[in-house]
Protein backbone atom coordinates (compact mmCIF):
# COMPACT_ATOMS: atom_id res chain seq x y z
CA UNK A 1 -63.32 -145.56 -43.06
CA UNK A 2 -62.88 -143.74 -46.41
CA UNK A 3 -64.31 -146.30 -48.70
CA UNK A 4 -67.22 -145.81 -45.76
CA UNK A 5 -67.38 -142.19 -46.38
CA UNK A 6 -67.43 -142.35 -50.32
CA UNK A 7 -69.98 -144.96 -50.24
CA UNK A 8 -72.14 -142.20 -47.86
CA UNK A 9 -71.26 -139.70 -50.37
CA UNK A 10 -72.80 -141.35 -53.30
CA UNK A 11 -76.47 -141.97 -51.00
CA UNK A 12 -75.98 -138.30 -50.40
CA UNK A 13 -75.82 -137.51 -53.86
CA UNK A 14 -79.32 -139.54 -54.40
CA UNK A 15 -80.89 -137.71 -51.53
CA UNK A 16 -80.00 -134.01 -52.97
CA UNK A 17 -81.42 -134.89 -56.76
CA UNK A 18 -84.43 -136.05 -54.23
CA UNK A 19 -84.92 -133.60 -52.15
CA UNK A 20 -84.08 -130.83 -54.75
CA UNK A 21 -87.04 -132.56 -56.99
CA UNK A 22 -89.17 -132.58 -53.88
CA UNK A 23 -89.02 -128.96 -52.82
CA UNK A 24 -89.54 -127.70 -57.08
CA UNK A 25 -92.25 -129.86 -57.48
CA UNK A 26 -93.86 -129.10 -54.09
CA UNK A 27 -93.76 -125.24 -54.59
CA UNK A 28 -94.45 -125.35 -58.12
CA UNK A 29 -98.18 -127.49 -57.52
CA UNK A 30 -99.65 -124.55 -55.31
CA UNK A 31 -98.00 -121.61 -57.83
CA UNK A 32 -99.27 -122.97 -60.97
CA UNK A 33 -102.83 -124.60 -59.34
CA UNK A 34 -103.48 -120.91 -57.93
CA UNK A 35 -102.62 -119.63 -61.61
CA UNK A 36 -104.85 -122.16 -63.17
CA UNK A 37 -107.52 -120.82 -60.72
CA UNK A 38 -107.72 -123.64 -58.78
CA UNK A 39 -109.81 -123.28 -55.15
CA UNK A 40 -107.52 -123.01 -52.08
CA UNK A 41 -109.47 -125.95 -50.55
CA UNK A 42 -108.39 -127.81 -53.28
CA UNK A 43 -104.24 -126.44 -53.24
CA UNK A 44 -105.07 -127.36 -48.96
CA UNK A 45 -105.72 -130.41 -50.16
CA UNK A 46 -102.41 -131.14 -51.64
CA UNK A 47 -101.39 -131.18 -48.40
CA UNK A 48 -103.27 -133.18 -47.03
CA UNK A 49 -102.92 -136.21 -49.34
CA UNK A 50 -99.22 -135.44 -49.32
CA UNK A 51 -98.96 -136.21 -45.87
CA UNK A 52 -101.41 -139.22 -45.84
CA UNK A 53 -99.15 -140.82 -48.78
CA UNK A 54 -96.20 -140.44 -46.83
CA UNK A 55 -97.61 -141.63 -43.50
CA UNK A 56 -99.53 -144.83 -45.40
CA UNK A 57 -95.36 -145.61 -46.95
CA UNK A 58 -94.21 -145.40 -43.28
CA UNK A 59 -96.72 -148.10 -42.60
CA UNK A 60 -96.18 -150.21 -45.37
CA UNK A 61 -92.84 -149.48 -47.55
CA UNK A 62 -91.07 -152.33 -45.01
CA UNK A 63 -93.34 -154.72 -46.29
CA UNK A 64 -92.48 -153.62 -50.14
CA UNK A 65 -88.85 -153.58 -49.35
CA UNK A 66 -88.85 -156.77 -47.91
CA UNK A 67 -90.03 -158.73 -50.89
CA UNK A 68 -88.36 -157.26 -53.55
CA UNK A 69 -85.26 -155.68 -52.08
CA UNK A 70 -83.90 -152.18 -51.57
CA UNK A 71 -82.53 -150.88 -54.78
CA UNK A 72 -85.28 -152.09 -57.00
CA UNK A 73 -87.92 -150.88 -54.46
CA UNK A 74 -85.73 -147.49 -54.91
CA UNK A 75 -85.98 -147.93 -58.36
CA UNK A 76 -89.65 -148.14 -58.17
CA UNK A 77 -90.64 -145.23 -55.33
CA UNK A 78 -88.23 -142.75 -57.64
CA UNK A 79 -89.94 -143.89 -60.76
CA UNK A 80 -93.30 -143.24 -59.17
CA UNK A 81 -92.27 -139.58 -58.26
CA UNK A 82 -90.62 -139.11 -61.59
CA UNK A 83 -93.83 -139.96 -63.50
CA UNK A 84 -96.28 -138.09 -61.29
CA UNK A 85 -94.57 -134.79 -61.92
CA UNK A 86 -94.62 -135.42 -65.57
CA UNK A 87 -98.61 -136.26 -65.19
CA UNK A 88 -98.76 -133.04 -63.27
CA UNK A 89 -97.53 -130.91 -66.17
CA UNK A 90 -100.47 -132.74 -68.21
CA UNK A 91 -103.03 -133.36 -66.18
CA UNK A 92 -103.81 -129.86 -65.30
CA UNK A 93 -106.47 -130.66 -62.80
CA UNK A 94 -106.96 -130.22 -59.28
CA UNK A 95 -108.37 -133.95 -58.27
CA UNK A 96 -106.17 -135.41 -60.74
CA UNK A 97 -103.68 -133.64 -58.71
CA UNK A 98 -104.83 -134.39 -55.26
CA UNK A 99 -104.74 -137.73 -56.26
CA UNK A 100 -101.08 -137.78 -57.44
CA UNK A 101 -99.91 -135.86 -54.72
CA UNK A 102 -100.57 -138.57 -52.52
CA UNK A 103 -98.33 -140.75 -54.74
CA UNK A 104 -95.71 -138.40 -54.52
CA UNK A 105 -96.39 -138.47 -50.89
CA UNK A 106 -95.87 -142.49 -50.59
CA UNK A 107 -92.97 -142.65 -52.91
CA UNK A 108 -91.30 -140.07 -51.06
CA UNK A 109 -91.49 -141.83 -47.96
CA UNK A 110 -90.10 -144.94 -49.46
CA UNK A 111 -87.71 -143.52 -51.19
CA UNK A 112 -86.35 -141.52 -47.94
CA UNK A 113 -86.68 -144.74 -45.89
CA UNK A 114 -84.21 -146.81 -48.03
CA UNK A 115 -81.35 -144.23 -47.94
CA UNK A 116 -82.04 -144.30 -44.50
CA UNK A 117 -81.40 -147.58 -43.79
CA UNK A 118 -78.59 -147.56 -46.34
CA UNK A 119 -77.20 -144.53 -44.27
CA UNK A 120 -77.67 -147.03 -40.98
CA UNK A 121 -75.79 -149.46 -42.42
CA UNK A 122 -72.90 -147.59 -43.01
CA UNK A 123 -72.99 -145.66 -39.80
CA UNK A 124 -71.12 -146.93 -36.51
CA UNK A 125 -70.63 -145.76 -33.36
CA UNK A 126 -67.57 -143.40 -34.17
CA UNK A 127 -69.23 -141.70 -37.57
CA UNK A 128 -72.74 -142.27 -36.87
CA UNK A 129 -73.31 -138.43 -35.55
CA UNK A 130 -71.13 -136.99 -38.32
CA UNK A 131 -73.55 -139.25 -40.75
CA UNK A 132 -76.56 -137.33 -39.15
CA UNK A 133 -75.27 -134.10 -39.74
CA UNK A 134 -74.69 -134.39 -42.84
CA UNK A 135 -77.77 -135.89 -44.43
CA UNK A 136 -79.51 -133.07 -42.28
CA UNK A 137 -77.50 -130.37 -44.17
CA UNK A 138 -78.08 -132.30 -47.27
CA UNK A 139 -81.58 -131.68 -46.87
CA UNK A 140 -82.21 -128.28 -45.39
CA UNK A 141 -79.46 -127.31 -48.27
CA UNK A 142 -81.50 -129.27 -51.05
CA UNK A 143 -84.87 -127.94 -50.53
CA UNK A 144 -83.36 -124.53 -50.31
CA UNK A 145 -81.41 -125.21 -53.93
CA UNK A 146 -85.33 -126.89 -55.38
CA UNK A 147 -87.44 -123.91 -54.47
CA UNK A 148 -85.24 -121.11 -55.24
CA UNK A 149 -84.83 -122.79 -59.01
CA UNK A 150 -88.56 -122.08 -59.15
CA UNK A 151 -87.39 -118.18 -59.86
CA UNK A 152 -85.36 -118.75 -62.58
CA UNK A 153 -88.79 -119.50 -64.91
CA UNK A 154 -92.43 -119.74 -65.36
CA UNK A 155 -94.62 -121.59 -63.76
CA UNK A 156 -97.23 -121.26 -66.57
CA UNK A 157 -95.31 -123.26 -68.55
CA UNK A 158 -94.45 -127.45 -68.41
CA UNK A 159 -90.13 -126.51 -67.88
CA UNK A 160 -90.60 -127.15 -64.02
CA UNK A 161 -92.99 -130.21 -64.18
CA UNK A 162 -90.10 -131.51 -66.63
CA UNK A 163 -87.27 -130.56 -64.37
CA UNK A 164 -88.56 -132.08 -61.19
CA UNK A 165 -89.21 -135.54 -63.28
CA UNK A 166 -85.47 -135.07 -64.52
CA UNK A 167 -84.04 -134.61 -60.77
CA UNK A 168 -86.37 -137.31 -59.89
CA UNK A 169 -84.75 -139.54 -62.46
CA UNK A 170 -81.09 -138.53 -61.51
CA UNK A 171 -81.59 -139.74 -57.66
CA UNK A 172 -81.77 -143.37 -58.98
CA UNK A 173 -78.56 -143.28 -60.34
CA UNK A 174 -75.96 -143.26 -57.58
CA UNK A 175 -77.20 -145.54 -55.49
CA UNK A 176 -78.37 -148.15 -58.99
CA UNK A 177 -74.54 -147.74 -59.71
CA UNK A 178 -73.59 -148.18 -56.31
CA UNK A 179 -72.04 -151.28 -54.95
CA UNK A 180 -72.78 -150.94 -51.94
CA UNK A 181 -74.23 -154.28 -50.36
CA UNK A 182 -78.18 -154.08 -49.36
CA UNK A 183 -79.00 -153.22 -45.50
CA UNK A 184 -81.34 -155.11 -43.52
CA UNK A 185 -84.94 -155.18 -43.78
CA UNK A 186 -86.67 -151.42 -42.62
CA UNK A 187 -87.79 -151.49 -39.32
CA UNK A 188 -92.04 -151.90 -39.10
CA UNK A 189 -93.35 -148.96 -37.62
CA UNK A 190 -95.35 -149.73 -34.50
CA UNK A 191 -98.02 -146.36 -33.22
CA UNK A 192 -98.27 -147.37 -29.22
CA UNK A 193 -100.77 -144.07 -29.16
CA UNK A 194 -101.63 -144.44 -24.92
CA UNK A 195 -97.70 -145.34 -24.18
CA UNK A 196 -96.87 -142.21 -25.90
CA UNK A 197 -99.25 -140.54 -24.39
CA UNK A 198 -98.10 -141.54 -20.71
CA UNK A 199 -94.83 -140.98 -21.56
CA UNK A 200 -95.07 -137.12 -22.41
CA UNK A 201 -98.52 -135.27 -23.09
CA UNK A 202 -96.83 -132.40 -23.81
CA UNK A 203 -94.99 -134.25 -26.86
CA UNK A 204 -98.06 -135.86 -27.84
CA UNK A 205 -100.20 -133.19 -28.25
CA UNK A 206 -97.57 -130.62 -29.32
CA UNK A 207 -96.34 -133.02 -32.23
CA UNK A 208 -99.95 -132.89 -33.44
CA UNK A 209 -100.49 -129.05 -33.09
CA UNK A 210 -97.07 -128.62 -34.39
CA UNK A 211 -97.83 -130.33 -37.39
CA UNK A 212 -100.87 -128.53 -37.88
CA UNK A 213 -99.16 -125.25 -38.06
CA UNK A 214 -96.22 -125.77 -40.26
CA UNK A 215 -98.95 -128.45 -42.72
CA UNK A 216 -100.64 -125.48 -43.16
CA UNK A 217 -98.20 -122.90 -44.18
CA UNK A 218 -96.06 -125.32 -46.03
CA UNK A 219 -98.56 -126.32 -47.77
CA UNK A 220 -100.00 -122.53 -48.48
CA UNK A 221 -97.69 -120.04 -47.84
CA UNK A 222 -96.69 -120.35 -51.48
CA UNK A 223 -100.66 -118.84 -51.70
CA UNK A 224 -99.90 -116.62 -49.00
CA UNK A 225 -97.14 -114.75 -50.94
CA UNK A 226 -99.20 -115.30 -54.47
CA UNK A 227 -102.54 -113.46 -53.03
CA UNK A 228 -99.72 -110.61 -51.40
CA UNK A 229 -98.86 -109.37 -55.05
CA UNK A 230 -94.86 -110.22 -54.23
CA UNK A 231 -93.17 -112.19 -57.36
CA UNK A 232 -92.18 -115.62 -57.84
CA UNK A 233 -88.81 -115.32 -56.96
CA UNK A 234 -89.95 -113.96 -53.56
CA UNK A 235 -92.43 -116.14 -52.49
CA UNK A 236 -89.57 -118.83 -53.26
CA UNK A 237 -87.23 -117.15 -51.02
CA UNK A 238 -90.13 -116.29 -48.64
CA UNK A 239 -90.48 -120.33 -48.31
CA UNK A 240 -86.70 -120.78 -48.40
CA UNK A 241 -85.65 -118.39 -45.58
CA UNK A 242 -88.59 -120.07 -43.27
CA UNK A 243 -86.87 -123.29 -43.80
CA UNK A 244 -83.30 -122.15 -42.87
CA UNK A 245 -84.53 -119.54 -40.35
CA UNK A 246 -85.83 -123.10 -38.95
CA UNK A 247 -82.53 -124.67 -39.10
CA UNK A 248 -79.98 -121.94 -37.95
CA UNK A 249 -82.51 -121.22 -34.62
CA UNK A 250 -83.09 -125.30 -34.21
CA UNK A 251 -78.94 -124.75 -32.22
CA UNK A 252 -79.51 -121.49 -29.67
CA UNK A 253 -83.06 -122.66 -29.22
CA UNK A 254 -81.90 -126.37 -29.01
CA UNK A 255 -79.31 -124.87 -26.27
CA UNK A 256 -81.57 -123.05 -24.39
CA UNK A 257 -83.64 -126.18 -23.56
CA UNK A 258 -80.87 -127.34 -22.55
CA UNK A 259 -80.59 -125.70 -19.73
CA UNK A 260 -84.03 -124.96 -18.65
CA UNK A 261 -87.37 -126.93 -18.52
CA UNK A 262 -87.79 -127.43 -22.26
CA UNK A 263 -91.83 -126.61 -21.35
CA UNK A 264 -90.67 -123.30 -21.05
CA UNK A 265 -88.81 -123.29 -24.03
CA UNK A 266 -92.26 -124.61 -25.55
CA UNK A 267 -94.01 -122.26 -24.26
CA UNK A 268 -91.78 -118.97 -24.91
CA UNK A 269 -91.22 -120.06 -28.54
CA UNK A 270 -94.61 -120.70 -28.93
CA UNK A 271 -95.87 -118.05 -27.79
CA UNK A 272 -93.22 -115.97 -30.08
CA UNK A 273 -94.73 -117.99 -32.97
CA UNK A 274 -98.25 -117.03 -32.04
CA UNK A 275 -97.55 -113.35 -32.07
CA UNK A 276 -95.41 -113.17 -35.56
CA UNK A 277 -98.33 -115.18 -36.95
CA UNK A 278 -101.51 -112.80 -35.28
CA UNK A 279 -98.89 -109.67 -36.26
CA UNK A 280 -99.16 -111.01 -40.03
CA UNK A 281 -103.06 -111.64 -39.93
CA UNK A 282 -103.75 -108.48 -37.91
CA UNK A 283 -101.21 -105.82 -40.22
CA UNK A 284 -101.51 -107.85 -43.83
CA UNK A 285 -98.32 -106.74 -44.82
CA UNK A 286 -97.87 -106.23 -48.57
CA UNK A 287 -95.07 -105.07 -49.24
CA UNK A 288 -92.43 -107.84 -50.06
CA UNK A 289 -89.70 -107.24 -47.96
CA UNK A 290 -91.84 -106.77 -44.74
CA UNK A 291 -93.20 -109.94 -45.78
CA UNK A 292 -89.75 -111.92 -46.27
CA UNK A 293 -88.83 -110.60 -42.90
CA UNK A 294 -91.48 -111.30 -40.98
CA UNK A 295 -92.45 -115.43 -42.30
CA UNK A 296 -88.52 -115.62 -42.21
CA UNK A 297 -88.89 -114.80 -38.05
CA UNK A 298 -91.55 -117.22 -38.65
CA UNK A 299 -90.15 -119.97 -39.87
CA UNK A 300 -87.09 -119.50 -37.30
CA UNK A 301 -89.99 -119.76 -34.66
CA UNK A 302 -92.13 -122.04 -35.70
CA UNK A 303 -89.80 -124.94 -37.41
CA UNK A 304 -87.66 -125.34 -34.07
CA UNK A 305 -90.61 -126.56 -31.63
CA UNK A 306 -90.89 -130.10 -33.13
CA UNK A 307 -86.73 -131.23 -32.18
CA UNK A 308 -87.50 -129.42 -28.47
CA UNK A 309 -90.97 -131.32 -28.07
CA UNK A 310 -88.86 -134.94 -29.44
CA UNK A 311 -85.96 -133.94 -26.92
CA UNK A 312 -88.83 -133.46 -24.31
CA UNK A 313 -90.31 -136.93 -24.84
CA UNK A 314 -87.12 -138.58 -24.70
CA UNK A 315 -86.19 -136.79 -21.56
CA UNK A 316 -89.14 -139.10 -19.72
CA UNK A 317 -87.72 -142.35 -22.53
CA UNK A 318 -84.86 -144.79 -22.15
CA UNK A 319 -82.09 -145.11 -24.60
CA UNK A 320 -83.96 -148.56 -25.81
CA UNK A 321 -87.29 -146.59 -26.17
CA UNK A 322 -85.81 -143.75 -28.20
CA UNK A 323 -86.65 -145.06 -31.91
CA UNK A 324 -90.37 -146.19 -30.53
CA UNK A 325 -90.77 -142.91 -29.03
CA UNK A 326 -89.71 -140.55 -31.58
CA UNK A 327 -91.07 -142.71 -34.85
CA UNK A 328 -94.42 -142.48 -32.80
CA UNK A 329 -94.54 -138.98 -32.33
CA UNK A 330 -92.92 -138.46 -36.23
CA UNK A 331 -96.28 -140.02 -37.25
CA UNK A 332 -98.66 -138.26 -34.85
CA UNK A 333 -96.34 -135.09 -36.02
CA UNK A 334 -97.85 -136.39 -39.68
CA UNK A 335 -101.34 -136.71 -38.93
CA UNK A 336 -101.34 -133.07 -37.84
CA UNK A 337 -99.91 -132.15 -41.63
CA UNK A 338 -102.85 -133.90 -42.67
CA UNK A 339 -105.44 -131.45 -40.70
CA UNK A 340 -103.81 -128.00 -40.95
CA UNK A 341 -103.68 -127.59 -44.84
CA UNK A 342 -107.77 -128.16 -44.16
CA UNK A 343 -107.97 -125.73 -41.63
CA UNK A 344 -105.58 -122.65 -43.57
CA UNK A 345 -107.78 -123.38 -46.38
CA UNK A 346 -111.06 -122.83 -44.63
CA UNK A 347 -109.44 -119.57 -42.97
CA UNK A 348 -107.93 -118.35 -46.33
CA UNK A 349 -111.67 -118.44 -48.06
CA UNK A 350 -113.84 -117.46 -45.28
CA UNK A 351 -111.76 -114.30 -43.45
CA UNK A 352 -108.57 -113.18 -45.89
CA UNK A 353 -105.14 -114.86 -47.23
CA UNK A 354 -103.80 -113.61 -43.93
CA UNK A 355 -106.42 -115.95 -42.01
CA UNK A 356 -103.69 -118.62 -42.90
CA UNK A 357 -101.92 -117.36 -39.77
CA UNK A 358 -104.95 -117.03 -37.75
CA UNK A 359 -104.70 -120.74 -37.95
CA UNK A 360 -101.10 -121.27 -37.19
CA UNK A 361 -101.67 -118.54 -34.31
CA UNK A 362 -104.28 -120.79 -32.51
CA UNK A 363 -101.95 -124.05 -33.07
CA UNK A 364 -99.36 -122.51 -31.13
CA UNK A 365 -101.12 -120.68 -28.51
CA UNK A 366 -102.32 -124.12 -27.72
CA UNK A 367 -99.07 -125.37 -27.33
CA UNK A 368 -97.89 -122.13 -25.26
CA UNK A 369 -100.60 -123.19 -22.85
CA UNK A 370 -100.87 -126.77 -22.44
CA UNK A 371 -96.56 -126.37 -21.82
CA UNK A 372 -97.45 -124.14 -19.10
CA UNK A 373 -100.01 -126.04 -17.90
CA UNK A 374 -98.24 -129.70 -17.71
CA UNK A 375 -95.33 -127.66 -16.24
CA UNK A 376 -96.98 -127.07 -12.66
CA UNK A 377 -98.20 -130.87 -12.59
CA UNK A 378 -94.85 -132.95 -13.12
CA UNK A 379 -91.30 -132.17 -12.39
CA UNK A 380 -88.76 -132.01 -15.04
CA UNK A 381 -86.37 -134.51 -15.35
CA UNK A 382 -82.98 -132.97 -13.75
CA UNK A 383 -80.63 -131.73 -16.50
CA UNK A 384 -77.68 -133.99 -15.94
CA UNK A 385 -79.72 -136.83 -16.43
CA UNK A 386 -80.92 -135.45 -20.26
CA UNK A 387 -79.43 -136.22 -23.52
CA UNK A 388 -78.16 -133.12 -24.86
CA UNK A 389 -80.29 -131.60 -27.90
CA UNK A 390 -79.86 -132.66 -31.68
CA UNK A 391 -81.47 -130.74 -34.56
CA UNK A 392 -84.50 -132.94 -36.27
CA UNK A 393 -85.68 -132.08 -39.21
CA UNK A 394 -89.55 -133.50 -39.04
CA UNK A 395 -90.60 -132.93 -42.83
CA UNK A 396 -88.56 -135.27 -44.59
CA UNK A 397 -87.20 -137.82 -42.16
CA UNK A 398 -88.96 -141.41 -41.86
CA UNK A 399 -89.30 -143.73 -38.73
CA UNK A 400 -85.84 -145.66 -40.58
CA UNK A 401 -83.91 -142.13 -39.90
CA UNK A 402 -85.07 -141.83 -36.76
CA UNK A 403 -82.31 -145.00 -35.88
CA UNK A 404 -79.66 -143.16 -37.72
CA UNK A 405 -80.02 -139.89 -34.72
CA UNK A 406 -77.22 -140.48 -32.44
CA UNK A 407 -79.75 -140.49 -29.23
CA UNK A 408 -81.00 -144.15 -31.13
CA UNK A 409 -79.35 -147.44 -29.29
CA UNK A 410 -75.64 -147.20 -30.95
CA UNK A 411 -75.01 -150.29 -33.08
CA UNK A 412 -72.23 -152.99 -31.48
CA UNK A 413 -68.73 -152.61 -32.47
């Protein structure tokens, strides 16, 4: 069990350096492209081709593991990453960048699938949720640690693009060191889009609006905060805060459903989202701490419907339908990233900065009402018959984590 445990701690190790990277390269693209001048569509479009890159590795990254094997495919999706942020730093362009940003996207994805299945591999049935937990803390803590570095510097300069390769770099070498035996080919990815669909419409459209909303101010609430006047260092802890206001609300909210039709949960925290985001667009607060407060309710909001909408699906799902289900509605969760960094763009240029949350405000009132709506025409599934809640964290986990959630079919002993 120990040698288990050590072995864990070393994939850990990779995912931090790789997470960390992600989150300082991710704010620092939208900091330094609005600096350079750089259109919102365009820093939108980051986004965008961020999330298609990622979605495309879901797709294919088996395949590329398969023939080569998982550490040098590791070796390659980490090299990728570390090379586009160097390019970044020199290519000061905004298609040049769009176009990277999409291989950041893909090798991300790879990258996260492999220490996934590593992770799988070394999970059973007595460890498996501790396993979970941590790599979940392991990345809420990591992309905290990345995008509060981005205060300690400028962005004008090429220091971050050269300490995001660097991280980048240092993620290959615990598990290249490692000895560790390789896991079993990744899983392909199969998108059944009408079996989803008949399984929970709720989940199915709620995944998409979901994404949607948090594409869109992940991708440009670092804008946001620029446009607002507030510093660097706060519109880092601005993005920070909405990630862990996420993650500490993902357990009372997680509770709550529970105990209730999750719907309702749906709906309620929805709705809460909706009016936080029309308060923002309506009020335009400027001054910084009114603004840390109020994205920080935000993010508490708005970053816990995904797990309850997952939970939902699987209510209505068997145990041997659970990694179908939820890599299907991961994906669907991905092709609404794609669309909302569009949409905040287009409401950032043609009404104000603020018109970002006009956009997030319309994703979830949408989701307020079709919860409410699918509520009065099918019964929930009675609560002893649920699995109890587990947090999810949607932006950086693959289909291949998806089997390492303890809901997933537990391995044999």
């Amino acid at each position: 069990m120990f040698r288990s445990f050590i072995q864990v701690f070393a994939l850990l190790c990779g995912t931090s350096f790789l997470v960390m990277a992600s989150g300082l390269h991710g704010l620092l693209l939208p900091l330094r492209g609005g600096a350079e001048g750089f259109s919102t569509t365009s820093l939108g479009l980051l986004g965008t081709a961020w999330a298609g890159g990622f979605i495309a590795s879901c797709l294919l990254a088996p395949r590329l593991v398969r023939r080569v094997g998982h550490v040098r495919a590791f070796s390659a999706f980490a090299s990728i990453a570390a090379i586009v942020a160097l390019l970044t730093g020199i290519l000061v362009d905004s298609t040049a960048w769009i176009v990277l940003r999409a291989l950041t996207g893909f090798a991300m994805a790879g990258s996260y699938m492999v220490i996934e299945s590593w992770l799988n591999e070394r999970a059973t049935n007595a460890n498996r949720g501790q396993i979970f937990g941590l790599y979940m803390v392991v990345n809420f803590g990591s992309i905290t640690v990345g995008q509060m570095m981005i205060g300690f510097g400028d962005v004008h300069t090429g220091t971050f693009f050269m300490m995001s390769g660097i991280l980048f770099c240092l993620a290959l070498i615990p598990t290249a060191i490692s000895t560790a035996s390789s896991p079993k080919p990744l899983t392909e990815v199969q998108l059944d889009l009408k079996a989803l669909y008949r399984n929970s419409p709720v989940a199915f459209l709620g995944c998409i609006l979901i994404g949607i909303a948090n594409g869109a101010f992940g991708t440009l609430g670092a804008v946001y905060g620029a446009a607002t006047g507030i510093s660097t260092t706060e519109i880092a802890l601005m993005m920070s805060a909405s990630v862990m206001g996420g993650a500490l609300m993902q357990i009372p909210v997680g509770r709550m459903s529970d105990r209730t039709d999750r719907r309702y949960v749906l709906a309620i925290v929805g709705g809460a989202a909706a009016a936080i985001g029309l308060l923002i667009f309506l009020i335009a607060p400027h001054h910084a701490y009114a603004i840390l407060a109020m994205t920080a309710i935000y993010g508490g909001l708005a970053y816990t419907l995904y797990p309850v909408a997952v939970a939902h699906a699987n209510d209505f799902s068997d145990q041997q339908s659970f990694v179908k289900v939820t890599s299907g509605l991961l994906l669907l969760y991905g092709f609404g990233t794609m669309i909302g960094p569009i949409l905040g763009a287009w409401a950032m240029e043609s009404v104000a900065p603020e018109g970002l949350f006009a956009i997030t405000a319309l994703a979830h009132i949408s989701i307020m009402a079709h919860a409410i709506i699918r509520s009065r025409m099918r019964a929930p599934v009675p609560i002893e018959l649920r699995d109890n809640f587990q947090t999810v964290h949607s932006e950086r986990v693959t289909p291949e984590g998806v089997r390492l959630d303890p809901r997933a079919e537990t391995l044999p002993e």
